[in-house]
PDB file of N, CA and C in Angstrom:
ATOM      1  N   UNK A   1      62.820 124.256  74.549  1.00  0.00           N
ATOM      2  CA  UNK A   1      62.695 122.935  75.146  1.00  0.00           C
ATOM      3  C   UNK A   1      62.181 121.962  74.090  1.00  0.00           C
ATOM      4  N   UNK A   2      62.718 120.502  74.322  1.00  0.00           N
ATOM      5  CA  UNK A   2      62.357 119.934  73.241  1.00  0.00           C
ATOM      6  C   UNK A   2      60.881 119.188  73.280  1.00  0.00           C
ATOM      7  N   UNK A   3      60.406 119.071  72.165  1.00  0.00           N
ATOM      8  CA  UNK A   3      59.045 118.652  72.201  1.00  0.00           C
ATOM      9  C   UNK A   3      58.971 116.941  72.993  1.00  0.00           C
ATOM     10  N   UNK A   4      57.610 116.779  73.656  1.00  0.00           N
ATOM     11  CA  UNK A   4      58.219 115.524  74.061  1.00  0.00           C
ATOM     12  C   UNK A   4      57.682 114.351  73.030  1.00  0.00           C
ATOM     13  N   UNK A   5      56.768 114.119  72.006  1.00  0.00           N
ATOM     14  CA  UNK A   5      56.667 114.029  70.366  1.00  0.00           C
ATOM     15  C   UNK A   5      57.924 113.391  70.047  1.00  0.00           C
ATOM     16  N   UNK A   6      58.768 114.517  69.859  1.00  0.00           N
ATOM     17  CA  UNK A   6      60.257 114.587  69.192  1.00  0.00           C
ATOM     18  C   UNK A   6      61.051 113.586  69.685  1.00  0.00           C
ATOM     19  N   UNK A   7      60.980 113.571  71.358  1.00  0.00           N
ATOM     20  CA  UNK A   7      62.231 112.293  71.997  1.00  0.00           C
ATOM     21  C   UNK A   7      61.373 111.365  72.047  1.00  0.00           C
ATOM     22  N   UNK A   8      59.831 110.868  72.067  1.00  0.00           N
ATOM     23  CA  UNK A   8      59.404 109.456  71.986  1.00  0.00           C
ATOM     24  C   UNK A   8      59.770 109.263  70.497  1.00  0.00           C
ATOM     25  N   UNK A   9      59.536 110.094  69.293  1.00  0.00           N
ATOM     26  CA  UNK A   9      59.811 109.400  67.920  1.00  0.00           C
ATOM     27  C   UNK A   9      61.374 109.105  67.615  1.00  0.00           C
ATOM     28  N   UNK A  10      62.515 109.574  68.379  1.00  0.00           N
ATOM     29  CA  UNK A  10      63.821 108.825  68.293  1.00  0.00           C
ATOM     30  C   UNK A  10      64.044 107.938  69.136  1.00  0.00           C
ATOM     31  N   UNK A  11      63.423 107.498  69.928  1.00  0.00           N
ATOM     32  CA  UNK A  11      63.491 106.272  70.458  1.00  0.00           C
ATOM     33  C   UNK A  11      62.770 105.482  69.812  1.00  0.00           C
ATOM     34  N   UNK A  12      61.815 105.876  68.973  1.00  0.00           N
ATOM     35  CA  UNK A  12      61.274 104.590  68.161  1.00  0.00           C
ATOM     36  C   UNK A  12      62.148 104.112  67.244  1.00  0.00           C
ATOM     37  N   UNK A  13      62.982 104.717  66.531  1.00  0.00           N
ATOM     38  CA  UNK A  13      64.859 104.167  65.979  1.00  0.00           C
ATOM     39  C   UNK A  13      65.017 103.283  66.371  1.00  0.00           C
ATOM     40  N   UNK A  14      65.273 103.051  67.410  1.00  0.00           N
ATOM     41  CA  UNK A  14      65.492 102.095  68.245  1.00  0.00           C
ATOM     42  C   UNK A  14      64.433 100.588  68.602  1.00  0.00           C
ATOM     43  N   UNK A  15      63.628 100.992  68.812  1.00  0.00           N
ATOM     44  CA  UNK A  15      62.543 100.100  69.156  1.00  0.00           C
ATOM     45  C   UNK A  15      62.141  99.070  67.555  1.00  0.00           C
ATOM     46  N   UNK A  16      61.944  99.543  66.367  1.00  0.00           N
ATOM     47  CA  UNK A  16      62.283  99.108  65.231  1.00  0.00           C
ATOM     48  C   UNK A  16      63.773  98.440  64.470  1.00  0.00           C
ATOM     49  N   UNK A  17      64.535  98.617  65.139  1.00  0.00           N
ATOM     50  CA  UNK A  17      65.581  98.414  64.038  1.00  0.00           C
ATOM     51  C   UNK A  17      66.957  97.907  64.941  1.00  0.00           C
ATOM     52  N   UNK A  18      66.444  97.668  66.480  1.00  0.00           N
ATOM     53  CA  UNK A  18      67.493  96.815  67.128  1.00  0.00           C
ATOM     54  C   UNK A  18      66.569  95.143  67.758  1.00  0.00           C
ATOM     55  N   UNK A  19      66.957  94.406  67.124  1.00  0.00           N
ATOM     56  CA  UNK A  19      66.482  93.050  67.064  1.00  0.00           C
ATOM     57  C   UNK A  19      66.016  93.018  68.485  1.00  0.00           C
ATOM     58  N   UNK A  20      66.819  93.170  69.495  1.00  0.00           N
ATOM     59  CA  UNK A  20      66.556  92.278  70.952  1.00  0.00           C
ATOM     60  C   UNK A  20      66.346  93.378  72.069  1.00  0.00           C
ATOM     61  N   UNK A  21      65.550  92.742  73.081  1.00  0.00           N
ATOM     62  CA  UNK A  21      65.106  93.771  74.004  1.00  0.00           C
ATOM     63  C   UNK A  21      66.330  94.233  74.994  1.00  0.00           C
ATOM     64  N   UNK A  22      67.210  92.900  75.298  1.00  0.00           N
ATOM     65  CA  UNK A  22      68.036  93.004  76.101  1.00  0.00           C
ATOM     66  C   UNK A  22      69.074  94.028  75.435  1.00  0.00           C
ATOM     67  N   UNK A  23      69.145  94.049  74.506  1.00  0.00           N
ATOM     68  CA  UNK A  23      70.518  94.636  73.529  1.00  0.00           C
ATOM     69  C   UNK A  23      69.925  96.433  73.983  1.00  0.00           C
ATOM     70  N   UNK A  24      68.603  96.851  73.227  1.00  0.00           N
ATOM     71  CA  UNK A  24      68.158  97.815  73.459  1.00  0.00           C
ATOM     72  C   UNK A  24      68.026  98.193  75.023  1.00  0.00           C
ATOM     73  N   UNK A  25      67.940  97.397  75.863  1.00  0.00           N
ATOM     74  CA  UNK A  25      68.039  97.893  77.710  1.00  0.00           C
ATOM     75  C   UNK A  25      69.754  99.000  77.856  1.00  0.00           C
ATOM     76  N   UNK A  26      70.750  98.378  76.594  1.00  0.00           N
ATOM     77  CA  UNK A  26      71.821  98.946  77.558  1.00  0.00           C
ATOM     78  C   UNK A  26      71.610 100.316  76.620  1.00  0.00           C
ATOM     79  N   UNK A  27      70.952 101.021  75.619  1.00  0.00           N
ATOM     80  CA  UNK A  27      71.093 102.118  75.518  1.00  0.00           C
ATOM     81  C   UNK A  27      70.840 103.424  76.427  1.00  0.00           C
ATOM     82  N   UNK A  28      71.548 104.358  75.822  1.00  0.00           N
ATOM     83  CA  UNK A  28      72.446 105.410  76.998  1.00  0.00           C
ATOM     84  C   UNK A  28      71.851 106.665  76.462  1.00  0.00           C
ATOM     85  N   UNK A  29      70.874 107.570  77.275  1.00  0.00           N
ATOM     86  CA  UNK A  29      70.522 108.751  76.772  1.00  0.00           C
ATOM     87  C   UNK A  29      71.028 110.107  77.515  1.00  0.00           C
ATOM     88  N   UNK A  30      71.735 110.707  76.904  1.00  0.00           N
ATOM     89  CA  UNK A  30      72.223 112.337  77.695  1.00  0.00           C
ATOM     90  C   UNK A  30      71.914 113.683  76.616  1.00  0.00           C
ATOM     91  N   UNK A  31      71.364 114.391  77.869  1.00  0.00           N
ATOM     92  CA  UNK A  31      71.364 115.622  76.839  1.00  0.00           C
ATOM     93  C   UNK A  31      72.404 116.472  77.601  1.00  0.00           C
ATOM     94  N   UNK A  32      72.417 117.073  76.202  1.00  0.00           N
ATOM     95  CA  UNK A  32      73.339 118.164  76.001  1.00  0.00           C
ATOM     96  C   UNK A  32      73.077 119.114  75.496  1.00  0.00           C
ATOM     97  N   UNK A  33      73.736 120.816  75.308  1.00  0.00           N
ATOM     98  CA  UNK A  33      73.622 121.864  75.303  1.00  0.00           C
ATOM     99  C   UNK A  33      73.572 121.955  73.786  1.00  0.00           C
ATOM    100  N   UNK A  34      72.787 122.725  73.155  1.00  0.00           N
ATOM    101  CA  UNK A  34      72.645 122.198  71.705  1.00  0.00           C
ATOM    102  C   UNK A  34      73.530 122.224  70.434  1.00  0.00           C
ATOM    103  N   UNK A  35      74.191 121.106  69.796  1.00  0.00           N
ATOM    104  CA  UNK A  35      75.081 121.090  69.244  1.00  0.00           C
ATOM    105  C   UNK A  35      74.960 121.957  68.377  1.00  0.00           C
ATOM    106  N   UNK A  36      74.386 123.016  67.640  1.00  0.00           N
ATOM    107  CA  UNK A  36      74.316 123.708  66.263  1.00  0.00           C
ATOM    108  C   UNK A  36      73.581 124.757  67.378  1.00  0.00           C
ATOM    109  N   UNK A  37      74.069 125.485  67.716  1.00  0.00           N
ATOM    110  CA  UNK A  37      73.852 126.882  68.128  1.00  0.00           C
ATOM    111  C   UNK A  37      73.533 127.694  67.632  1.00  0.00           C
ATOM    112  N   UNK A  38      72.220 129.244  67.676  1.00  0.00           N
ATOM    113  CA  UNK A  38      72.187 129.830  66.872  1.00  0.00           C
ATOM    114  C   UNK A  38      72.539 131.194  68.160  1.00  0.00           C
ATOM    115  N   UNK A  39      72.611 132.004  67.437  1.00  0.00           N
ATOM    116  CA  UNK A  39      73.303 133.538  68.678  1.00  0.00           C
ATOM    117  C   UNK A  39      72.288 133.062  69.989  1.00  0.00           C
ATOM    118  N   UNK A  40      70.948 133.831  69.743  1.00  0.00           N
ATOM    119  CA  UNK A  40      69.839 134.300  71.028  1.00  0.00           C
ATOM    120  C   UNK A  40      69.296 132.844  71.421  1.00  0.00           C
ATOM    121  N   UNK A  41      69.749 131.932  70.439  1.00  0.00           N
ATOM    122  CA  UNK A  41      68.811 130.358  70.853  1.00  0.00           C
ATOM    123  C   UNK A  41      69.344 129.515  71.365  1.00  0.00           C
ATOM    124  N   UNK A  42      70.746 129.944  71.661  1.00  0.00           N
ATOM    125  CA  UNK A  42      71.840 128.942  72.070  1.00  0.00           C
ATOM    126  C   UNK A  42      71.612 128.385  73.620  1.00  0.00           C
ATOM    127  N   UNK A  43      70.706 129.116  74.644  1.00  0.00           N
ATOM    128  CA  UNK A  43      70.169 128.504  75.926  1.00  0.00           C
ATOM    129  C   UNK A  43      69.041 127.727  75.342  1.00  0.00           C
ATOM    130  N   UNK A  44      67.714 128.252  74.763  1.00  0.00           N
ATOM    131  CA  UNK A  44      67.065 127.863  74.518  1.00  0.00           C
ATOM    132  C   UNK A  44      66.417 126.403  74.330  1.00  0.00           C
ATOM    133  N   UNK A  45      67.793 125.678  73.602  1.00  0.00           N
ATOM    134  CA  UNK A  45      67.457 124.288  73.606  1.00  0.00           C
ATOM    135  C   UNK A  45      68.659 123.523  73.293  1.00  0.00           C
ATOM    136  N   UNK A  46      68.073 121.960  73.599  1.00  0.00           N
ATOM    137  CA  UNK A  46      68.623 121.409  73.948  1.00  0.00           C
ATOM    138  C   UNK A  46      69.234 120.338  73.120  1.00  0.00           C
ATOM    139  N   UNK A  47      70.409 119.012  73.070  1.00  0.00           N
ATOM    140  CA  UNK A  47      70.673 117.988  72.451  1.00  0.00           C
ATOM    141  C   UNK A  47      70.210 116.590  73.096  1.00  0.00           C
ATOM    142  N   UNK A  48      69.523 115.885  72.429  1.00  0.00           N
ATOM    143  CA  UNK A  48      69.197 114.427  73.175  1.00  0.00           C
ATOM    144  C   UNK A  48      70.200 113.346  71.923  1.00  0.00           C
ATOM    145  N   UNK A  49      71.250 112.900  73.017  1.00  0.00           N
ATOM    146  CA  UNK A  49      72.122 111.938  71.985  1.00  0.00           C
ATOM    147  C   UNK A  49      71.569 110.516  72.968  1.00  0.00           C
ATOM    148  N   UNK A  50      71.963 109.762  72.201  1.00  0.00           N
ATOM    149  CA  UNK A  50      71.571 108.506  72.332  1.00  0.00           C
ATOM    150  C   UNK A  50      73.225 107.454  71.862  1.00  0.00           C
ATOM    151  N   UNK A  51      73.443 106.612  72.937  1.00  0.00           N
ATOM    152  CA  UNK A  51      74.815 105.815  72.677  1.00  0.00           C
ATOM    153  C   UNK A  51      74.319 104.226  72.809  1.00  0.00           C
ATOM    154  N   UNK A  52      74.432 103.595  71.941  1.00  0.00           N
ATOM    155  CA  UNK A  52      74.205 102.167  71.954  1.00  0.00           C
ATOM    156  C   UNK A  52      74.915 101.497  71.359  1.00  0.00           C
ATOM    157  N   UNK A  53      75.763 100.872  72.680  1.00  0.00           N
ATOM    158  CA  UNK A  53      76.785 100.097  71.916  1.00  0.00           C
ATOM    159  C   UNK A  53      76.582  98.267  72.093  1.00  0.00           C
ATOM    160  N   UNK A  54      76.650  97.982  70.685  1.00  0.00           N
ATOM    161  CA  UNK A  54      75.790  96.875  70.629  1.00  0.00           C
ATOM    162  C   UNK A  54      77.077  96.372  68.957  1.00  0.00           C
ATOM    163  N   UNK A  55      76.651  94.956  68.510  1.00  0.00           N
ATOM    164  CA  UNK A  55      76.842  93.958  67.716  1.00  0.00           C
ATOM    165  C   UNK A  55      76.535  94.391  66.020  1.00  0.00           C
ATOM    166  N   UNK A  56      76.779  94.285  64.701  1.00  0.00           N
ATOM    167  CA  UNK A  56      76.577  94.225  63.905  1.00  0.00           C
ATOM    168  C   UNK A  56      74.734  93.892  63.644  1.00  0.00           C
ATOM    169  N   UNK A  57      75.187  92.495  64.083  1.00  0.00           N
ATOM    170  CA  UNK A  57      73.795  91.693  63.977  1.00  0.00           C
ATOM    171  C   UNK A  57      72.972  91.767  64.873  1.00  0.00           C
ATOM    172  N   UNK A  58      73.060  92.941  65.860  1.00  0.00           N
ATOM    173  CA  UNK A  58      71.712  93.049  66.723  1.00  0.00           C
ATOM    174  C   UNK A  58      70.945  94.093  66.063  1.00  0.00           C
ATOM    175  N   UNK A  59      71.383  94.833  64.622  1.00  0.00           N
ATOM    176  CA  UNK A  59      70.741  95.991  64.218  1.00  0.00           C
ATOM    177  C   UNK A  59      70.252  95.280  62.921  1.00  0.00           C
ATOM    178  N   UNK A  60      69.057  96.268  62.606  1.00  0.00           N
ATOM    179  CA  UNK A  60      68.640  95.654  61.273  1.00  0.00           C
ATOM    180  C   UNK A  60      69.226  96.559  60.151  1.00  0.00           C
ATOM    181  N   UNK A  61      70.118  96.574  60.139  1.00  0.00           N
ATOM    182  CA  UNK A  61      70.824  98.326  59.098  1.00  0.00           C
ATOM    183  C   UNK A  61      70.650  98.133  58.231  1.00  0.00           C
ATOM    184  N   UNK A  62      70.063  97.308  57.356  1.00  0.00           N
ATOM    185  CA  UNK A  62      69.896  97.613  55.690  1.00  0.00           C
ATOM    186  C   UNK A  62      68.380  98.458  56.072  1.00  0.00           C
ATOM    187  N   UNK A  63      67.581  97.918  56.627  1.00  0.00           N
ATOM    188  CA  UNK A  63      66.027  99.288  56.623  1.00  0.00           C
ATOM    189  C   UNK A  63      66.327 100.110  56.923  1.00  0.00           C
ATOM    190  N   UNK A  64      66.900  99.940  58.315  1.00  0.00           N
ATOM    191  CA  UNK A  64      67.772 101.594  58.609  1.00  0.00           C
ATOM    192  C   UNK A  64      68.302 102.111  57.922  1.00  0.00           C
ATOM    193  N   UNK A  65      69.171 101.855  57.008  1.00  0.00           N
ATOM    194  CA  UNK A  65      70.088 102.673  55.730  1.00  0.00           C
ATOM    195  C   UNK A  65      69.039 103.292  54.996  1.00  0.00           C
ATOM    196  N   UNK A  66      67.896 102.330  54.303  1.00  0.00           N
ATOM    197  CA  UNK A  66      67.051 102.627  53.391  1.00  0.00           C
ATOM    198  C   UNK A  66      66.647 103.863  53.768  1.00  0.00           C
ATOM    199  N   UNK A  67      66.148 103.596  55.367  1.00  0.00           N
ATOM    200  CA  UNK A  67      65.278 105.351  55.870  1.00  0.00           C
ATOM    201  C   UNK A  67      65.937 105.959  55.820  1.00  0.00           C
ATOM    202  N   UNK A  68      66.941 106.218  56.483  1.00  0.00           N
ATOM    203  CA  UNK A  68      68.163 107.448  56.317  1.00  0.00           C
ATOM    204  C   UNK A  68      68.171 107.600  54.672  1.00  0.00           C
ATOM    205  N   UNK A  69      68.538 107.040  53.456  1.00  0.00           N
ATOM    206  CA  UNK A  69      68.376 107.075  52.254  1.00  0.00           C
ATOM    207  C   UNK A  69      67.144 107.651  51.731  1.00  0.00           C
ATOM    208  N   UNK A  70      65.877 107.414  52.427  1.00  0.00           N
ATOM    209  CA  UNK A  70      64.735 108.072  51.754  1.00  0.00           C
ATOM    210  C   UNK A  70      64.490 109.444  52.461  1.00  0.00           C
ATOM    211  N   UNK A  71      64.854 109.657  53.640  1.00  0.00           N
ATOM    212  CA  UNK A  71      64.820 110.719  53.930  1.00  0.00           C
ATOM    213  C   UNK A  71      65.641 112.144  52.747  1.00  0.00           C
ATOM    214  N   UNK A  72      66.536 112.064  52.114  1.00  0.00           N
ATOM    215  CA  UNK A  72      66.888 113.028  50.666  1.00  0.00           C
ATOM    216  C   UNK A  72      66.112 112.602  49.973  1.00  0.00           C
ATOM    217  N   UNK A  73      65.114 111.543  49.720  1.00  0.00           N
ATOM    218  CA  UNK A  73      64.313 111.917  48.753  1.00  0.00           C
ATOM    219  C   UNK A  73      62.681 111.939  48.770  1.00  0.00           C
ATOM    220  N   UNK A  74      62.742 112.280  50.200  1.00  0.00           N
ATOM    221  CA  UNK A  74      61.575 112.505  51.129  1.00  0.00           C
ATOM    222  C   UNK A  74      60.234 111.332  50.666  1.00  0.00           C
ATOM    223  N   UNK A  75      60.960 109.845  50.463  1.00  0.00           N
ATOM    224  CA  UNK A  75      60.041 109.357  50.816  1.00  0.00           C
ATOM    225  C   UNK A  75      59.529 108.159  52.169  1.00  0.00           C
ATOM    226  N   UNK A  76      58.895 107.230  52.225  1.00  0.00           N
ATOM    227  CA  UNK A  76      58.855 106.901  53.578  1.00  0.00           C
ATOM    228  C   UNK A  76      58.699 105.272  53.222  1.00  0.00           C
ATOM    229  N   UNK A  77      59.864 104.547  54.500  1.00  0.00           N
ATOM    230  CA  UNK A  77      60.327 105.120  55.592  1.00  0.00           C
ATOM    231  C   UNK A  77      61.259 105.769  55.628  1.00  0.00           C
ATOM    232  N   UNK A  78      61.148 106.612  56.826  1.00  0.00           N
ATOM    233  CA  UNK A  78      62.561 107.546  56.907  1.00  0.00           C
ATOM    234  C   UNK A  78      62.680 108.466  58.079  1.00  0.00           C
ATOM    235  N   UNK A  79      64.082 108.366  57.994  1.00  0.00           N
ATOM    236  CA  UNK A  79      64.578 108.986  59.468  1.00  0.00           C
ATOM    237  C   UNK A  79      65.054 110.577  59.151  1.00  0.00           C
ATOM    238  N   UNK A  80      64.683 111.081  60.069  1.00  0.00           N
ATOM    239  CA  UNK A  80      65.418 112.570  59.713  1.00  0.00           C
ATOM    240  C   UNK A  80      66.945 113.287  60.568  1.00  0.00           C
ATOM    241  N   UNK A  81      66.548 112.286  61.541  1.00  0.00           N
ATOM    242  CA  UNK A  81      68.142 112.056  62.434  1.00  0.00           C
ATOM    243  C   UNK A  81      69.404 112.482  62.568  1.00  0.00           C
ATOM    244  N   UNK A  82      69.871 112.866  62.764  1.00  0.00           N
ATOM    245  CA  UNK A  82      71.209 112.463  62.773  1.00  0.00           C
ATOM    246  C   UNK A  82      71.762 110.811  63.065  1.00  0.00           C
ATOM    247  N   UNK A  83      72.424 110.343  62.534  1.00  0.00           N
ATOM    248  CA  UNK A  83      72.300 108.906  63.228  1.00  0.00           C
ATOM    249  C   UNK A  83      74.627 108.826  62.603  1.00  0.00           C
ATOM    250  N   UNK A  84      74.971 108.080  63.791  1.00  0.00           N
ATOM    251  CA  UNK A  84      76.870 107.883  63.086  1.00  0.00           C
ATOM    252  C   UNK A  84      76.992 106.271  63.384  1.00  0.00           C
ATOM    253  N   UNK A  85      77.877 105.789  62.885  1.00  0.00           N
ATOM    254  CA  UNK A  85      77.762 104.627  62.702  1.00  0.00           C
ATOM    255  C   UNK A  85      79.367 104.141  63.191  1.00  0.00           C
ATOM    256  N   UNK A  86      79.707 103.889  64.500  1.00  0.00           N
ATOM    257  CA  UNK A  86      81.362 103.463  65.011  1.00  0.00           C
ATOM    258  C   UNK A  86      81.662 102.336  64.912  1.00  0.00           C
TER     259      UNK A  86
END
């Protein structure tokens, strides 16, 4: 089970790095069965994806890039995420 730590700090992604409150209201959270499976752990736990579909300019993506970027060179800020970009 996932820590609950773990899903308040990916919603802070969010809370930082999407400009407007209203923009951030329409994000979409589902979990799912866990994408990277291991044999005996594959019930065990779980996926929390997150869908927000929103504007160029409602995100701040150059900091966001940066964190995702410092995360390989483990310094901070930084996201450890998965994060895709449509």
């Amino acid at each position: 089970m996932a820590n609950v730590n773990d899903f308040t700090n990916k919603v802070k992604i969010f809370n930082r790095h999407v400009r407007d409150n209203s923009v951030r209201f329409k994000l979409k959270h589902k979990t799912i069965p866990n994408v990277f499976p291991e044999d005996e752990e594959e019930q065990l736990h779980i996926t929390h994806r997150f869908i927000l579909k929103c504007n160029t300019s409602d995100i701040q993506y150059a900091p966001l890039l940066k964190a995702i970027c410092n995360q390989d060179r483990g310094i901070k800020p930084r996201i450890s995420h998965d994060l895709f970009f449509l």
